[in-house]
C-alpha atoms as a PDB file:
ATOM      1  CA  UNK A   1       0.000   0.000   0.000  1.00  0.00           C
ATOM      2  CA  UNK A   2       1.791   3.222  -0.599  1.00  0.00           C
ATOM      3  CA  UNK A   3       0.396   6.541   2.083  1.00  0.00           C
ATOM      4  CA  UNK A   4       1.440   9.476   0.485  1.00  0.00           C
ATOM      5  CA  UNK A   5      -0.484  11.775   2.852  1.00  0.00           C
ATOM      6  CA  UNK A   6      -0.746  12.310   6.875  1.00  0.00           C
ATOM      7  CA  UNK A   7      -4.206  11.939   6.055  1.00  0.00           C
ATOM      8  CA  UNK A   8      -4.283   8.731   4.231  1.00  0.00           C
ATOM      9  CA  UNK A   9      -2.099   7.292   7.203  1.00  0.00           C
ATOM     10  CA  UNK A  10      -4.807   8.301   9.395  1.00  0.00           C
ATOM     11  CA  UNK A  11      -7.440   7.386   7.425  1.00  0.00           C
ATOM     12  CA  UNK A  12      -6.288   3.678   8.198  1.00  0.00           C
ATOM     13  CA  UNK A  13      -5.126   4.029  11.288  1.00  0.00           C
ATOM     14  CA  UNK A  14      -8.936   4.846  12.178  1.00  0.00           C
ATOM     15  CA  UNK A  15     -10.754   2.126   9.787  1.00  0.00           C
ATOM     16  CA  UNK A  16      -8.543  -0.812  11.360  1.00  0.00           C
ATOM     17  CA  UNK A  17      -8.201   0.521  15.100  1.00  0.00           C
ATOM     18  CA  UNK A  18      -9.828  -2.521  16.056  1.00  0.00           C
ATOM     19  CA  UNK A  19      -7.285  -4.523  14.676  1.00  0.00           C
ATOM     20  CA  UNK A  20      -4.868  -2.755  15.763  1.00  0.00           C
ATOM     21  CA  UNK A  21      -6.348  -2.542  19.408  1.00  0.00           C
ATOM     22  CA  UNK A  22      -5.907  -6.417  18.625  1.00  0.00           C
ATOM     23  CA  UNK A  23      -1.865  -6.999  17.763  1.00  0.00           C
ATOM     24  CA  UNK A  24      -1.532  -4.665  20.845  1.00  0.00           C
ATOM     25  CA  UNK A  25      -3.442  -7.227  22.906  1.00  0.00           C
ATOM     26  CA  UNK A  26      -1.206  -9.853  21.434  1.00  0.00           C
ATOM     27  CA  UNK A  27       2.211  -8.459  22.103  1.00  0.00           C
ATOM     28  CA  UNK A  28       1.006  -7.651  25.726  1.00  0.00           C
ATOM     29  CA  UNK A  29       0.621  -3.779  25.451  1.00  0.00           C
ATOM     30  CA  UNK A  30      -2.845  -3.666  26.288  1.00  0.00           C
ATOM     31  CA  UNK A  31      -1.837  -1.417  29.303  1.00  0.00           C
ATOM     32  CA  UNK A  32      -1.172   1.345  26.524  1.00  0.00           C
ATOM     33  CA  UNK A  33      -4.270   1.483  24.911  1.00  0.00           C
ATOM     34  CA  UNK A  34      -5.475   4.648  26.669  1.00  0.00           C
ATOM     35  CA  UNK A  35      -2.512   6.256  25.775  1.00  0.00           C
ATOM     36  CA  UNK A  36      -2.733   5.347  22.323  1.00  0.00           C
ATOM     37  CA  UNK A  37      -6.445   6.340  22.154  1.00  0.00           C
ATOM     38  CA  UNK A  38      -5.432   9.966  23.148  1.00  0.00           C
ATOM     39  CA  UNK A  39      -2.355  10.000  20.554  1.00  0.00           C
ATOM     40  CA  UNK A  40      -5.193   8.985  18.173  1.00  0.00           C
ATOM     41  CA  UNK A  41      -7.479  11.337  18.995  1.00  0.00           C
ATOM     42  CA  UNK A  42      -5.444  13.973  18.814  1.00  0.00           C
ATOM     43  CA  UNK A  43      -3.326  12.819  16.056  1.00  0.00           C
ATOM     44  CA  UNK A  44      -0.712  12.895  17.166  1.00  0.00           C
ATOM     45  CA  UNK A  45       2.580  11.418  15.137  1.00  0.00           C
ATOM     46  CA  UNK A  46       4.278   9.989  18.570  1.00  0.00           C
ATOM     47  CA  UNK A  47       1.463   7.084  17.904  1.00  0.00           C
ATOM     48  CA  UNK A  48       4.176   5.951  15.340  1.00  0.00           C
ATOM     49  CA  UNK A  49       6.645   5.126  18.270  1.00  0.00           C
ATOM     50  CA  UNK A  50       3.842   3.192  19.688  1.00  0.00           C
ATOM     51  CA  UNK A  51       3.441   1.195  16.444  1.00  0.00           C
ATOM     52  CA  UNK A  52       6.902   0.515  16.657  1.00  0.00           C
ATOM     53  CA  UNK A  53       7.191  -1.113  19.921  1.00  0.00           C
ATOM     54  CA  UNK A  54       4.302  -3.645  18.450  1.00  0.00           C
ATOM     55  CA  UNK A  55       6.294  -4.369  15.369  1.00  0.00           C
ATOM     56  CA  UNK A  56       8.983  -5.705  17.206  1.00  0.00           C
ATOM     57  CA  UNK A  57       6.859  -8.487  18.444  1.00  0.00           C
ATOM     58  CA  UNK A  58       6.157  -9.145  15.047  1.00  0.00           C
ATOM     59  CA  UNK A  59       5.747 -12.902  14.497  1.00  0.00           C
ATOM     60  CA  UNK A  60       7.815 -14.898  11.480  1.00  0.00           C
ATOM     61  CA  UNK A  61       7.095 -13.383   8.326  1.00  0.00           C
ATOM     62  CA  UNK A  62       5.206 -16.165   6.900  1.00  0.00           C
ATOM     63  CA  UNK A  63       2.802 -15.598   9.365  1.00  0.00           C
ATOM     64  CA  UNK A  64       2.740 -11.710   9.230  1.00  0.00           C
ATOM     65  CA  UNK A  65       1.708 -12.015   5.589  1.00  0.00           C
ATOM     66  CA  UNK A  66      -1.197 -13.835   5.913  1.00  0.00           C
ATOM     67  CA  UNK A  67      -2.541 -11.410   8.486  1.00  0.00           C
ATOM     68  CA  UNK A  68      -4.592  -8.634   7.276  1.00  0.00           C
ATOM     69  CA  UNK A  69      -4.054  -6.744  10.664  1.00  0.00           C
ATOM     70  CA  UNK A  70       0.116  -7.159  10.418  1.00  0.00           C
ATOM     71  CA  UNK A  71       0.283  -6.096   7.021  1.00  0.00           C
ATOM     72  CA  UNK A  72      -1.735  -2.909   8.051  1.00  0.00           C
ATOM     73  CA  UNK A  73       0.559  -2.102  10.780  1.00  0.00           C
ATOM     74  CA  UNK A  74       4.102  -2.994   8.529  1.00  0.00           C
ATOM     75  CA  UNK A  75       2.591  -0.495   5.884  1.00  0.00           C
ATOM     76  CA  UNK A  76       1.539   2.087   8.674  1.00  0.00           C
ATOM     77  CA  UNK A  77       5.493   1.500  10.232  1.00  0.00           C
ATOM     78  CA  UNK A  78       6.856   1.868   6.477  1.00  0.00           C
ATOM     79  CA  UNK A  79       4.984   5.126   5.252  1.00  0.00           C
ATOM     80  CA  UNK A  80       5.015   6.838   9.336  1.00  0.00           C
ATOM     81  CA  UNK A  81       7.596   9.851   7.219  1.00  0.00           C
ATOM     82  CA  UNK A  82       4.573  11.348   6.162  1.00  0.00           C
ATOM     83  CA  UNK A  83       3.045  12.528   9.596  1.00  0.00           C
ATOM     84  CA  UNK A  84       6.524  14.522   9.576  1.00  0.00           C
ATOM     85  CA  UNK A  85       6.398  16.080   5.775  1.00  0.00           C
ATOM     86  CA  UNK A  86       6.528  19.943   6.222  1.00  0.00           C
ATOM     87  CA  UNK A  87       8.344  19.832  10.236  1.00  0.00           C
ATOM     88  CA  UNK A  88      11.571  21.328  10.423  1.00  0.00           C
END
């Protein structure tokens, strides 16, 4: 998927929060969720950082590409630059 806007990147970061919410659960960083809900809210690009820490948890790739909800956080990972187009 290529993100060539802030707004595309949170475009999907809000039509596959649930899924998101989900690979948090799974890598045990459920305790983070509220935080992440007020990044989210206020769009905030320190989310990215969060999105991060659950990548690292990632499982073999194999696995990660047969998962809707990894792929969408690998893409999210991979395009994060454009939350910081225009900051200097």
């Amino acid at each position: 998927m290529t993100i060539q806007t802030s707004a595309q990147w949170w475009r999907l970061i809000e039509q596959n929060w649930d899924e998101l919410v989900g690979l948090f659960r799974r890598c045990g960083l459920a305790q983070d969720l509220e935080g992440m809900e007020r990044l989210k809210a206020r769009r905030d690009a320190r989310i990215a950082k969060r999105l991060l820490a659950v990548k690292r948890c990632a499982p073999e790739r194999r696995v990660r590409q047969q998962s809707r909800s990894w792929q969408i956080l690998f893409d999210l990972c991979a395009e994060q630059w454009v939350l910081y187009q225009g900051m200097r």
